[in-house]
PDB file of N, CA and C in Angstrom:
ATOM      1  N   UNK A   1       4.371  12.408  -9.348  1.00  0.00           N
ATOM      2  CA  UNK A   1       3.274  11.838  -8.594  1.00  0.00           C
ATOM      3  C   UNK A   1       2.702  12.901  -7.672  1.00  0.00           C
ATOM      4  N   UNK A   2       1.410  12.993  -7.427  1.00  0.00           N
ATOM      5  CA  UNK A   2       0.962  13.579  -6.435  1.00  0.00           C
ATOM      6  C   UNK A   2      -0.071  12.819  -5.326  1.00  0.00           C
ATOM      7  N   UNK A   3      -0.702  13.706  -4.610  1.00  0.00           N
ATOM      8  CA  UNK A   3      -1.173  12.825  -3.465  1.00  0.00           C
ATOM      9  C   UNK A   3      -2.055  13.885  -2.834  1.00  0.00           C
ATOM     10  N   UNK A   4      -3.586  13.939  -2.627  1.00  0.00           N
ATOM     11  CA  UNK A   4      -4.112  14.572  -2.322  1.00  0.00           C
ATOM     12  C   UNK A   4      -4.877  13.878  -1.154  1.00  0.00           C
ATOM     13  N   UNK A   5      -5.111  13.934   0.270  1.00  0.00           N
ATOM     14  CA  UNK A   5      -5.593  13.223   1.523  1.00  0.00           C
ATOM     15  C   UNK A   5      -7.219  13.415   1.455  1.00  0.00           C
ATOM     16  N   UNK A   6      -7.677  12.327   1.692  1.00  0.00           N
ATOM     17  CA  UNK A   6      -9.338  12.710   1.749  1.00  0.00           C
ATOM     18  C   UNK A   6      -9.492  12.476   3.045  1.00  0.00           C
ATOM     19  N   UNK A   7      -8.566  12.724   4.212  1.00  0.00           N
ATOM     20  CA  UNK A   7      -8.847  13.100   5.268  1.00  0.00           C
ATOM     21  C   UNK A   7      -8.040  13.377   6.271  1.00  0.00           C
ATOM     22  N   UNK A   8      -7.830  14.170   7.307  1.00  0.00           N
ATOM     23  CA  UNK A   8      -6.569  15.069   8.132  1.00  0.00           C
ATOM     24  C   UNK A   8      -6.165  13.900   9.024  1.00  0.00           C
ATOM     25  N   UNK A   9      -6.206  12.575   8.964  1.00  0.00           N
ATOM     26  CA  UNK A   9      -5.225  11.914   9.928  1.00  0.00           C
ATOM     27  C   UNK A   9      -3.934  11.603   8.667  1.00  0.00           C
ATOM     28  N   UNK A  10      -2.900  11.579   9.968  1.00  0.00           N
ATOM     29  CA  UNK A  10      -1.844  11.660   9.101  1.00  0.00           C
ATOM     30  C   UNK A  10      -1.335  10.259   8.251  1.00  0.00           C
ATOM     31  N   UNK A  11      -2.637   9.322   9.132  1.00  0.00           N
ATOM     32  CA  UNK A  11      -1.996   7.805   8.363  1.00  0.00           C
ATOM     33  C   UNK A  11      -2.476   8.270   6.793  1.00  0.00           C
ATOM     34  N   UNK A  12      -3.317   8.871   6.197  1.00  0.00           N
ATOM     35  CA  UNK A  12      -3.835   8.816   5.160  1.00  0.00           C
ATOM     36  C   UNK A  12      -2.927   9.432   3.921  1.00  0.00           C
ATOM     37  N   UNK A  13      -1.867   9.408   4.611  1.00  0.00           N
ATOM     38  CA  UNK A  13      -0.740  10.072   3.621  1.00  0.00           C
ATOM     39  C   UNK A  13       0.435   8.952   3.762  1.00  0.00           C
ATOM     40  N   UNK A  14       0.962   8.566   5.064  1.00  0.00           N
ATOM     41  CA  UNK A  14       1.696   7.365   5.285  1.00  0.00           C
ATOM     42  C   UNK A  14       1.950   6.079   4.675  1.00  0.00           C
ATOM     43  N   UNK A  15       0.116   5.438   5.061  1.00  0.00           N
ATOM     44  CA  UNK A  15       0.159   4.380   4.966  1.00  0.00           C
ATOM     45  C   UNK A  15       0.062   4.028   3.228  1.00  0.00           C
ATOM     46  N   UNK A  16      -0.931   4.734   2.555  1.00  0.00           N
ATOM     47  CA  UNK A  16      -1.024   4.544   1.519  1.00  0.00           C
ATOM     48  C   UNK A  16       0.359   4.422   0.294  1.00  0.00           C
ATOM     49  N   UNK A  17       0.644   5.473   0.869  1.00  0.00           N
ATOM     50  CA  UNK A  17       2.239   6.136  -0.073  1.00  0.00           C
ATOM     51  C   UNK A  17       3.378   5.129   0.273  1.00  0.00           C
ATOM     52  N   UNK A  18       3.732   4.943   1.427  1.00  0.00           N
ATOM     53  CA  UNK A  18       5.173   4.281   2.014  1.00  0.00           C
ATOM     54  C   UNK A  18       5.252   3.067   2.422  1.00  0.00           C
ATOM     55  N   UNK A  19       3.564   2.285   3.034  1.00  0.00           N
ATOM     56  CA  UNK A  19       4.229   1.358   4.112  1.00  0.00           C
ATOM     57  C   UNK A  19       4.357  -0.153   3.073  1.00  0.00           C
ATOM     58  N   UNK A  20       5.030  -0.717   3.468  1.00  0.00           N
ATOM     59  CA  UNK A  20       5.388  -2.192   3.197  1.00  0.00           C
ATOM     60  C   UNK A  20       4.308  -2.994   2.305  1.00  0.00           C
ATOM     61  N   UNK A  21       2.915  -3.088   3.002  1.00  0.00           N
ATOM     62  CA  UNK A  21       1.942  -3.422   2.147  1.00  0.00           C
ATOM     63  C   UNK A  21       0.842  -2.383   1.263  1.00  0.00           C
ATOM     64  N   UNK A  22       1.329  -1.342   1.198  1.00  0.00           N
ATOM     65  CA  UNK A  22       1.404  -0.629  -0.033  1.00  0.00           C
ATOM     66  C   UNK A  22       2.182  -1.208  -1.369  1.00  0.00           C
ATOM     67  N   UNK A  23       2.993  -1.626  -1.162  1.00  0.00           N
ATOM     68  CA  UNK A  23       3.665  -2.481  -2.784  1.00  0.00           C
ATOM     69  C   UNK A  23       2.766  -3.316  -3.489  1.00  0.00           C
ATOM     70  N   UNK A  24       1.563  -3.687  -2.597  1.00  0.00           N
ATOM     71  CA  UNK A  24       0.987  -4.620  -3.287  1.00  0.00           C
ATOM     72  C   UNK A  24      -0.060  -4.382  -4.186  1.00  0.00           C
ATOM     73  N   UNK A  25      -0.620  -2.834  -3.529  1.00  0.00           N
ATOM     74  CA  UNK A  25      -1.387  -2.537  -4.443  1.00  0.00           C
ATOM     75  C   UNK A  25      -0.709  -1.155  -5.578  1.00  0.00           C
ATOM     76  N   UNK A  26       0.544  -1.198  -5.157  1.00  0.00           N
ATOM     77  CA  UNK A  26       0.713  -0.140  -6.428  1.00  0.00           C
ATOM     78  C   UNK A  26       0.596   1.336  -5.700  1.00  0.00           C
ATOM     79  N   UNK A  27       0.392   1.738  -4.780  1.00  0.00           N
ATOM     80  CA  UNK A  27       0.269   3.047  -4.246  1.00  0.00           C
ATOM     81  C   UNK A  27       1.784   3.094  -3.732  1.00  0.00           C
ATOM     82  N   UNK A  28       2.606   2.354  -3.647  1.00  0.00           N
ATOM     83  CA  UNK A  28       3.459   2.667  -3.155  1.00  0.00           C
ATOM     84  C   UNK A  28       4.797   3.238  -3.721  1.00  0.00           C
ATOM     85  N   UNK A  29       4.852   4.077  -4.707  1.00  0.00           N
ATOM     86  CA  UNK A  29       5.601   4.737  -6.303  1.00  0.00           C
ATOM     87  C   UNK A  29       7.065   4.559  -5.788  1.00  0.00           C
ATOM     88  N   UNK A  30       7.575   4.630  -4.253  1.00  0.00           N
ATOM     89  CA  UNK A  30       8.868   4.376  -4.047  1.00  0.00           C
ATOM     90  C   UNK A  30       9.499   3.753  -3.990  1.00  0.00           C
ATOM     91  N   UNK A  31       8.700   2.512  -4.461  1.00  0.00           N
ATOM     92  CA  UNK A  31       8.766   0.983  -3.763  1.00  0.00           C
ATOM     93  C   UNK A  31       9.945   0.522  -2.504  1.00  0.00           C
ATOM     94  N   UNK A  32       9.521   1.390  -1.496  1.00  0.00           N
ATOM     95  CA  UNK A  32      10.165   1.584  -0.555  1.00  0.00           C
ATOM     96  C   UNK A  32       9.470   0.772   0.515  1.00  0.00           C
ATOM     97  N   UNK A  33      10.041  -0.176   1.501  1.00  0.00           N
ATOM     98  CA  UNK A  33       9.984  -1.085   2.246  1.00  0.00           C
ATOM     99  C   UNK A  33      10.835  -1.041   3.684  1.00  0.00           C
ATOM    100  N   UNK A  34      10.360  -0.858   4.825  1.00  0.00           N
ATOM    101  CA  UNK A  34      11.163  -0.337   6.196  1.00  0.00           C
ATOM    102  C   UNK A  34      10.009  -0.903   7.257  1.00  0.00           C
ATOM    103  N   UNK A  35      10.743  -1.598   7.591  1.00  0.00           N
ATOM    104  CA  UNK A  35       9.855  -2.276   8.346  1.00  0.00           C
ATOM    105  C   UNK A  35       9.786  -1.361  10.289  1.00  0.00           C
ATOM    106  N   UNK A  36      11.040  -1.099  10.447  1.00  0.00           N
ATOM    107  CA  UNK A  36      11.079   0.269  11.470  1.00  0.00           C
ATOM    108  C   UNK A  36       9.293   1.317  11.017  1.00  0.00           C
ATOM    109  N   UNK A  37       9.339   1.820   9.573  1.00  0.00           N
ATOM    110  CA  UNK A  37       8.247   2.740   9.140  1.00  0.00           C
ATOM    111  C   UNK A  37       7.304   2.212   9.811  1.00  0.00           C
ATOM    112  N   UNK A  38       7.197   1.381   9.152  1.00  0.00           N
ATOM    113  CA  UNK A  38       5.530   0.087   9.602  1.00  0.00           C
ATOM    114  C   UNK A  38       5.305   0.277  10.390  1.00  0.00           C
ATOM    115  N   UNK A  39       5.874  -0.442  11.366  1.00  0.00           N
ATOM    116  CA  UNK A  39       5.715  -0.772  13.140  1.00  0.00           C
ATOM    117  C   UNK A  39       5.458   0.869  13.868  1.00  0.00           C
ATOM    118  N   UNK A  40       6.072   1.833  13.537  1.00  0.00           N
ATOM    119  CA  UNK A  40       6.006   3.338  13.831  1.00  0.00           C
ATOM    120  C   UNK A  40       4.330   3.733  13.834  1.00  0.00           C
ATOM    121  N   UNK A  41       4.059   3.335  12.229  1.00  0.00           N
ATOM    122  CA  UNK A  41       3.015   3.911  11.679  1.00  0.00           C
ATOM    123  C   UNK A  41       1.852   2.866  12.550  1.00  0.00           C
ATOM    124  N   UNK A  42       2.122   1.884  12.216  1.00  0.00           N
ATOM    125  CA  UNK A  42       0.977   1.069  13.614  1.00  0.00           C
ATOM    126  C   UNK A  42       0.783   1.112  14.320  1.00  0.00           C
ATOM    127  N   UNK A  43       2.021   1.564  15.200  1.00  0.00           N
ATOM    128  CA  UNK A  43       2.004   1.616  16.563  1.00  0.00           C
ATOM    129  C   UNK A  43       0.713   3.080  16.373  1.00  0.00           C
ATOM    130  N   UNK A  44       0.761   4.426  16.023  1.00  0.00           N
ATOM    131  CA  UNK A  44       0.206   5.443  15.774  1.00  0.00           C
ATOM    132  C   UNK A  44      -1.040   5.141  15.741  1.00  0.00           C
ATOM    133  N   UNK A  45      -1.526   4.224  14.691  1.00  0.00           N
ATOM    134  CA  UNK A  45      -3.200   3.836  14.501  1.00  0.00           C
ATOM    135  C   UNK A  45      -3.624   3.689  15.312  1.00  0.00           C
ATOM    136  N   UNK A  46      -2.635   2.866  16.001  1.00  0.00           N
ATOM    137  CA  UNK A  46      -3.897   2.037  17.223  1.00  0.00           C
ATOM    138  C   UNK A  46      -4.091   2.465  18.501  1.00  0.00           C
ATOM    139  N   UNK A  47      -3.321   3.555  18.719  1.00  0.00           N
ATOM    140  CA  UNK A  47      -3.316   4.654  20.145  1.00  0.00           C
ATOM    141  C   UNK A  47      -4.613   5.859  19.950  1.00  0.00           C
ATOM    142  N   UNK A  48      -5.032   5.649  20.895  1.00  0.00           N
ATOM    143  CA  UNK A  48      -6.058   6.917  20.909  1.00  0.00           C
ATOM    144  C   UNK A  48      -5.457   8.042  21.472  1.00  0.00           C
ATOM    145  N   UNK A  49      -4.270   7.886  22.170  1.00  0.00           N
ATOM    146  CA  UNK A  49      -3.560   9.224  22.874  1.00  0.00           C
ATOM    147  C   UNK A  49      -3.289  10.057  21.694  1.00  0.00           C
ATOM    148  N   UNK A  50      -3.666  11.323  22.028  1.00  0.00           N
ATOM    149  CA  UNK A  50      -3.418  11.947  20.837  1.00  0.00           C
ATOM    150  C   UNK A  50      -1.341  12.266  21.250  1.00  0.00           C
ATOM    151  N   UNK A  51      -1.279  12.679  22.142  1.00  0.00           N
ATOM    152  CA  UNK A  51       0.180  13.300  22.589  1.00  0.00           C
ATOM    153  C   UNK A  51       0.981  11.949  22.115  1.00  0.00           C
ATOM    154  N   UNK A  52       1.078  10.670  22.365  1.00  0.00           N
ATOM    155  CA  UNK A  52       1.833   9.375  21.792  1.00  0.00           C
ATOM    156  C   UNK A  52       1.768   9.211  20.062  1.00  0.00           C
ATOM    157  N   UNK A  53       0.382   9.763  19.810  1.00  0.00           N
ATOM    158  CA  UNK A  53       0.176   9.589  18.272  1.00  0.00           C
ATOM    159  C   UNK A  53       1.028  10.738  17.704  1.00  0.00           C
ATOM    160  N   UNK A  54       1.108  12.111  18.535  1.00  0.00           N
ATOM    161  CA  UNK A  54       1.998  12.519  17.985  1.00  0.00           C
ATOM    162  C   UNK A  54       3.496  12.509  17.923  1.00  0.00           C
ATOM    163  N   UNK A  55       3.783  12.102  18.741  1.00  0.00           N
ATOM    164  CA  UNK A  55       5.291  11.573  19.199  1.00  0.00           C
ATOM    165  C   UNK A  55       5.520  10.867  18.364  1.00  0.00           C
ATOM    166  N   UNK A  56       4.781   9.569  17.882  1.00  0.00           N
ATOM    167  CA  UNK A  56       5.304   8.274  16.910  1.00  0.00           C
ATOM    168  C   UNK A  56       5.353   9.423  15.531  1.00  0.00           C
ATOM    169  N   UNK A  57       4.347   9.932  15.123  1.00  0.00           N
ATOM    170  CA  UNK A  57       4.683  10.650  13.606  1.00  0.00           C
ATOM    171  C   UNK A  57       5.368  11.443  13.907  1.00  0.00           C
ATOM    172  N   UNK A  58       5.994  11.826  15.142  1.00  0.00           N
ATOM    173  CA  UNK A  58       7.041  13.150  14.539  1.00  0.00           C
ATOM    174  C   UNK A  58       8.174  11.565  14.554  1.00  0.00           C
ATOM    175  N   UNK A  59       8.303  10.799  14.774  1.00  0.00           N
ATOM    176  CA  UNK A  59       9.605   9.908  14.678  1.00  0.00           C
ATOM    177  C   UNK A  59       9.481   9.244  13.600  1.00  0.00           C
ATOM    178  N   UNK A  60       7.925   9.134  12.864  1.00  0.00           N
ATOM    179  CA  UNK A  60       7.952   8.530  11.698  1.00  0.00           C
ATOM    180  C   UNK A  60       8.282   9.604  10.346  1.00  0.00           C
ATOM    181  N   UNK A  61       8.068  10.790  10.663  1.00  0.00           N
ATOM    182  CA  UNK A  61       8.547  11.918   9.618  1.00  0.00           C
ATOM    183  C   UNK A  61      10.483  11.939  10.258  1.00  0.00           C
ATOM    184  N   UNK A  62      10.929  11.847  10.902  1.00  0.00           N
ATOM    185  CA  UNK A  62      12.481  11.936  11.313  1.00  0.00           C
ATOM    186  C   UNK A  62      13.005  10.995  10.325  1.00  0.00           C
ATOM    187  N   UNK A  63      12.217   9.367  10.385  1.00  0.00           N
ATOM    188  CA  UNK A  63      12.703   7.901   9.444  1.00  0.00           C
ATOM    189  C   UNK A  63      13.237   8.838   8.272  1.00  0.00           C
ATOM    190  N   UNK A  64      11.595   9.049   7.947  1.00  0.00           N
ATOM    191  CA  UNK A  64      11.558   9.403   6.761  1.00  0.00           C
ATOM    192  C   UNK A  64      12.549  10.600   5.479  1.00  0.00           C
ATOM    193  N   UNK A  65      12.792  11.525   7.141  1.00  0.00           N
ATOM    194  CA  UNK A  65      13.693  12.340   6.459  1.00  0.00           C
ATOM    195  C   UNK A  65      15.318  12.081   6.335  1.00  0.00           C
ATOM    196  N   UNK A  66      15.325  11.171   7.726  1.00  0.00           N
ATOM    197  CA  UNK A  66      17.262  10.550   7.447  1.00  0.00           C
ATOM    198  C   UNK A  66      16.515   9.501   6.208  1.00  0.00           C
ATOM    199  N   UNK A  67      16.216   8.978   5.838  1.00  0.00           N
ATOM    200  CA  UNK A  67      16.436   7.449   4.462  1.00  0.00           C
ATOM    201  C   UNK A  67      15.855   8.407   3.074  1.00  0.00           C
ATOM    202  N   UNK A  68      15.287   9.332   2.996  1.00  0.00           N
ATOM    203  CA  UNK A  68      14.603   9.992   2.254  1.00  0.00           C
ATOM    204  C   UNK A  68      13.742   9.110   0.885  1.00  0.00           C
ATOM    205  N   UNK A  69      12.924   8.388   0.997  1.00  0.00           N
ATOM    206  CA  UNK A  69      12.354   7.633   0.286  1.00  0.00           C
ATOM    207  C   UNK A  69      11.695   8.379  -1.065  1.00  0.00           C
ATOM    208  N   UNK A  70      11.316   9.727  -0.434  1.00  0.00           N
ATOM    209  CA  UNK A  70      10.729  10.718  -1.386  1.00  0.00           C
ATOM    210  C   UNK A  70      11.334  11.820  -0.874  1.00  0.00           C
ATOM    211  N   UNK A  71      10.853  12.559  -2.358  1.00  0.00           N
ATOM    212  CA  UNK A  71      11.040  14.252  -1.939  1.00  0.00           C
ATOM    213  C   UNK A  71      10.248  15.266  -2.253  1.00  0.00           C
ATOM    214  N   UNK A  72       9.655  15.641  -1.417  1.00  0.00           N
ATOM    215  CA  UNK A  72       8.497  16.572  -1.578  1.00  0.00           C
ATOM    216  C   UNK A  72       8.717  17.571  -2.389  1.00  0.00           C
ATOM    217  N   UNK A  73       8.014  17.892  -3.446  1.00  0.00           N
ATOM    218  CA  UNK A  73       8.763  19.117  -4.120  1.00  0.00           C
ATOM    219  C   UNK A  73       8.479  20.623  -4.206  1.00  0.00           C
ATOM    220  N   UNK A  74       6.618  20.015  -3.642  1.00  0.00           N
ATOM    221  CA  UNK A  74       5.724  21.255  -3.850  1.00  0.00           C
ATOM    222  C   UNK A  74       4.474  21.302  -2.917  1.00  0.00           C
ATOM    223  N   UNK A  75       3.780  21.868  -2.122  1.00  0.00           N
ATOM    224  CA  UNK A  75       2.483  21.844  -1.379  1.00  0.00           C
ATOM    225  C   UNK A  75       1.764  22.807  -2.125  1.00  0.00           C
ATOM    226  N   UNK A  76       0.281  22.411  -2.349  1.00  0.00           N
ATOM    227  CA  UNK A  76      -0.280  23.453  -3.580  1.00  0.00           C
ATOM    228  C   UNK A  76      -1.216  24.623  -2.229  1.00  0.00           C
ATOM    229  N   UNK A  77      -1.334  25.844  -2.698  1.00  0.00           N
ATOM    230  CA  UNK A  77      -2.099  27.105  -1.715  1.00  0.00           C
ATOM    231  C   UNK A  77      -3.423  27.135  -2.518  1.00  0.00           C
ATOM    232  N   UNK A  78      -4.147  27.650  -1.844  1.00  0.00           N
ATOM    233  CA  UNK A  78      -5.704  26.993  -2.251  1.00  0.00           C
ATOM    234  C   UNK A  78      -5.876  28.870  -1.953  1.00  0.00           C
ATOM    235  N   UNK A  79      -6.562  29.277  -2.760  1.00  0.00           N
ATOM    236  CA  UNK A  79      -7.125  31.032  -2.370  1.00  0.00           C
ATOM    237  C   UNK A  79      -8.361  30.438  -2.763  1.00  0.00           C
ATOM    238  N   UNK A  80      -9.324  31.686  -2.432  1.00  0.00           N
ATOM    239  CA  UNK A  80     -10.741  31.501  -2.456  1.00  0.00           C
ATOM    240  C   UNK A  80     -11.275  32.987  -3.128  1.00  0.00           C
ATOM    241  N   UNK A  81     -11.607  33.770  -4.015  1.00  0.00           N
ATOM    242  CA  UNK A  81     -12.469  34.462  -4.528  1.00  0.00           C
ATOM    243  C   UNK A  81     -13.697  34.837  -4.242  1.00  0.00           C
ATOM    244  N   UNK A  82     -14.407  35.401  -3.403  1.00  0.00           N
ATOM    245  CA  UNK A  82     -15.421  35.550  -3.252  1.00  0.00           C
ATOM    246  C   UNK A  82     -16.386  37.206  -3.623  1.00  0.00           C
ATOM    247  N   UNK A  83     -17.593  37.090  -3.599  1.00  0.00           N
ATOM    248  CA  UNK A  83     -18.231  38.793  -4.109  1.00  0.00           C
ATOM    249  C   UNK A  83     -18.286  39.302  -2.998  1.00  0.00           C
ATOM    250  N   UNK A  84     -18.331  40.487  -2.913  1.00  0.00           N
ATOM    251  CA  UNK A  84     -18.865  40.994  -1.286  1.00  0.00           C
ATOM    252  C   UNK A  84     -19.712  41.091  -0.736  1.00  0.00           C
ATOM    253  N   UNK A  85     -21.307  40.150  -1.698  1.00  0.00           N
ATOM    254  CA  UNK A  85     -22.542  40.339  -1.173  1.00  0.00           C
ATOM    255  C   UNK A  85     -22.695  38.912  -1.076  1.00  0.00           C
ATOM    256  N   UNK A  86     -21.684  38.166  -0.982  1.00  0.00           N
ATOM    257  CA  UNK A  86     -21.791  36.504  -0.345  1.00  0.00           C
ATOM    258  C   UNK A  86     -21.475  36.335   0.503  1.00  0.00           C
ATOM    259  N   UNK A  87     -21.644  35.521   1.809  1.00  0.00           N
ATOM    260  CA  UNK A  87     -20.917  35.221   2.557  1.00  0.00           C
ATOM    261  C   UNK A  87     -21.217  34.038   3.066  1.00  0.00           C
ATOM    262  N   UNK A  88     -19.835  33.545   3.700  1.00  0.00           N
ATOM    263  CA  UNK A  88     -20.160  31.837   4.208  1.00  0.00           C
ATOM    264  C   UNK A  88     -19.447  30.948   3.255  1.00  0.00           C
ATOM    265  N   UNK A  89     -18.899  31.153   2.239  1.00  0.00           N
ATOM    266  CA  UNK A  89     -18.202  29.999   1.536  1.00  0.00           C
ATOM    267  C   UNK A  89     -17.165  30.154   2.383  1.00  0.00           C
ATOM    268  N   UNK A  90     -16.265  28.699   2.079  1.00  0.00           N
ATOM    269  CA  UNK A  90     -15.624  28.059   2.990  1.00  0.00           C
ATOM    270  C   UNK A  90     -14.903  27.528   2.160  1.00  0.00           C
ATOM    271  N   UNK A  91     -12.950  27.329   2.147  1.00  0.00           N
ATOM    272  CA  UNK A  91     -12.273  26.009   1.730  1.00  0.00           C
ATOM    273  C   UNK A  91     -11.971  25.357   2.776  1.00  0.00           C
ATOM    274  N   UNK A  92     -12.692  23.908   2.357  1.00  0.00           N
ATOM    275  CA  UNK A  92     -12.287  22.741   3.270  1.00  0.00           C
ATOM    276  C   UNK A  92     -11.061  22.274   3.244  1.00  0.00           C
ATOM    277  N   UNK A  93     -10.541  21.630   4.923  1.00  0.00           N
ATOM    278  CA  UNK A  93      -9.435  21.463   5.049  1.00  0.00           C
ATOM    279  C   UNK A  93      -9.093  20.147   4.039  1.00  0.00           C
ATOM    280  N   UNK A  94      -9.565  19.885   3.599  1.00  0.00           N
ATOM    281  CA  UNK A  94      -9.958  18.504   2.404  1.00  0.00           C
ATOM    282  C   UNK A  94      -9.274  18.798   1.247  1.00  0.00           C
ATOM    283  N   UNK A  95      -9.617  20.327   0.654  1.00  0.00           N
ATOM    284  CA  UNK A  95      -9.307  21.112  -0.660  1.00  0.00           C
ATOM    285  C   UNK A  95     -10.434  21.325  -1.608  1.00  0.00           C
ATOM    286  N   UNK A  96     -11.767  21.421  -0.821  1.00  0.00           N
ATOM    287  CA  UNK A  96     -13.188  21.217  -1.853  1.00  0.00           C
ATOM    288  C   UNK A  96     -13.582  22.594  -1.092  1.00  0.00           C
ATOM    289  N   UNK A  97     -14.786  23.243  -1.875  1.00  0.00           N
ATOM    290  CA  UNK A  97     -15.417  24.439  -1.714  1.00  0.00           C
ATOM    291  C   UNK A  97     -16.626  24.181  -0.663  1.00  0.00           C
ATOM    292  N   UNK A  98     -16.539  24.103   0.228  1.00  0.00           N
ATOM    293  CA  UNK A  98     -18.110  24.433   0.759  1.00  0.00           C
ATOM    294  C   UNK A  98     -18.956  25.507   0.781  1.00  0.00           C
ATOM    295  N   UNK A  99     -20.318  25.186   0.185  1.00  0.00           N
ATOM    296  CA  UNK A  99     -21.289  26.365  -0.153  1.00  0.00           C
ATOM    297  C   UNK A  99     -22.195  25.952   0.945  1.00  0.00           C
ATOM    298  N   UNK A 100     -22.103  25.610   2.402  1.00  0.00           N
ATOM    299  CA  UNK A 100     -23.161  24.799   2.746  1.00  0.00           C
ATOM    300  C   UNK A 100     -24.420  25.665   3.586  1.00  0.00           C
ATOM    301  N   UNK A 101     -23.446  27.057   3.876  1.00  0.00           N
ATOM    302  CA  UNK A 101     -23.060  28.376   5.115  1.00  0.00           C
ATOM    303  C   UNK A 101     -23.106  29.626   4.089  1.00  0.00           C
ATOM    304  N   UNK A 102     -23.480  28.999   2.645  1.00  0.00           N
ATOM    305  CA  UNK A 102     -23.265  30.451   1.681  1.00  0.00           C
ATOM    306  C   UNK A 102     -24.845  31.041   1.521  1.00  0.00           C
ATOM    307  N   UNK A 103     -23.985  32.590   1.812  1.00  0.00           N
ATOM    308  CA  UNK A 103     -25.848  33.220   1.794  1.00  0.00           C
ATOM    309  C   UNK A 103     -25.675  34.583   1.073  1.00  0.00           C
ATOM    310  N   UNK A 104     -26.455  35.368   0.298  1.00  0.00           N
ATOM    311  CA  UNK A 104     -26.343  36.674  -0.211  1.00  0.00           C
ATOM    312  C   UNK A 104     -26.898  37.395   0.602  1.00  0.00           C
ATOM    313  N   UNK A 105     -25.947  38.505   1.022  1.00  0.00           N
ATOM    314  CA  UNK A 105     -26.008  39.395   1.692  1.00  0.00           C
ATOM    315  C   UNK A 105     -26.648  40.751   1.526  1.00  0.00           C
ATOM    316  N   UNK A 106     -27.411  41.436   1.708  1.00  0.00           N
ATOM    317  CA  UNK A 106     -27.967  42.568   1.095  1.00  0.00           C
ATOM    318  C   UNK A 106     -27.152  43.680   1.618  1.00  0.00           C
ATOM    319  N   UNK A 107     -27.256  44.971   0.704  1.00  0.00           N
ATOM    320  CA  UNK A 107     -25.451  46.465   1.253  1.00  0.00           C
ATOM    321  C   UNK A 107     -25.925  46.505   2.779  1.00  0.00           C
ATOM    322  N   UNK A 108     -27.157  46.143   3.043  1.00  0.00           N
ATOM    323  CA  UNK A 108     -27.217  46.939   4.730  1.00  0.00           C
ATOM    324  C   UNK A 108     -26.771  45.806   5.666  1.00  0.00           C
ATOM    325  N   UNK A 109     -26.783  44.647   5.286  1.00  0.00           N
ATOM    326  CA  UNK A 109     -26.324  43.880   5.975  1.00  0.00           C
ATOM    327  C   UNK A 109     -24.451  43.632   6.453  1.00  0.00           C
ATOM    328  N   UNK A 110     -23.830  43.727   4.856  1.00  0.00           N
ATOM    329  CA  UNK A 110     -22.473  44.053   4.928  1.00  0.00           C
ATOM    330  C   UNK A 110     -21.803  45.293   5.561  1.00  0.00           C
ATOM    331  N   UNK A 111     -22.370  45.883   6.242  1.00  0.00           N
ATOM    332  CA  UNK A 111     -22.187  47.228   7.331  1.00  0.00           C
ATOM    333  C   UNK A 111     -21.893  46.627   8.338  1.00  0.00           C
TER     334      UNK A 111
END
């Protein structure tokens, strides 16, 4: 199985993959159920503190690593290729290419 986030909060990896009502739709491949997880991961959503939001996920990655529900096996590295008379492409923290900032550069400019 893999799992790619379409966006940098960390519920978007959590909730989908692990929590309790994940079983229902099938995202949940571990069919793993912890109701401690849940309440962790909720408690997280609904705080705007960022310093508490991080406190609850570092205790919800701790759950996770004493019961081990999964096991990560691999994180993929993303390189980027570019010419030397382009500049401005971008990999998004997403894993997609942005061209949005891409411009050709002429030799006197790359000086």
């Amino acid at each position: 199985m893999g799992w790619y986030a379409d966006n940098a909060d960390p519920d978007n990896f959590f909730s989908p993959l692990l929590s309790c009502n994940a079983l229902a739709s099938n995202s949940n491949e571990a069919r793993w159920c912890n109701l401690q997880f849940d309440r962790l991961i909720q408690r997280a959503k609904q705080t705007t503190d960022q310093q508490q939001r991080k406190q609850l996920y570092h205790q919800v990655e701790e759950l996770l690593q004493s019961k081990m529900p999964i096991v990560p096996l691999a994180h993929a590295q993303q390189l980027l290729l570019t010419q030397t008379d382009i500049e401005g492409v971008k990999l998004s923290t997403f894993g997609s290419i942005s061209f949005n900032h891409a411009e050709k550069v002429s030799p006197q400019e790359q000086e």
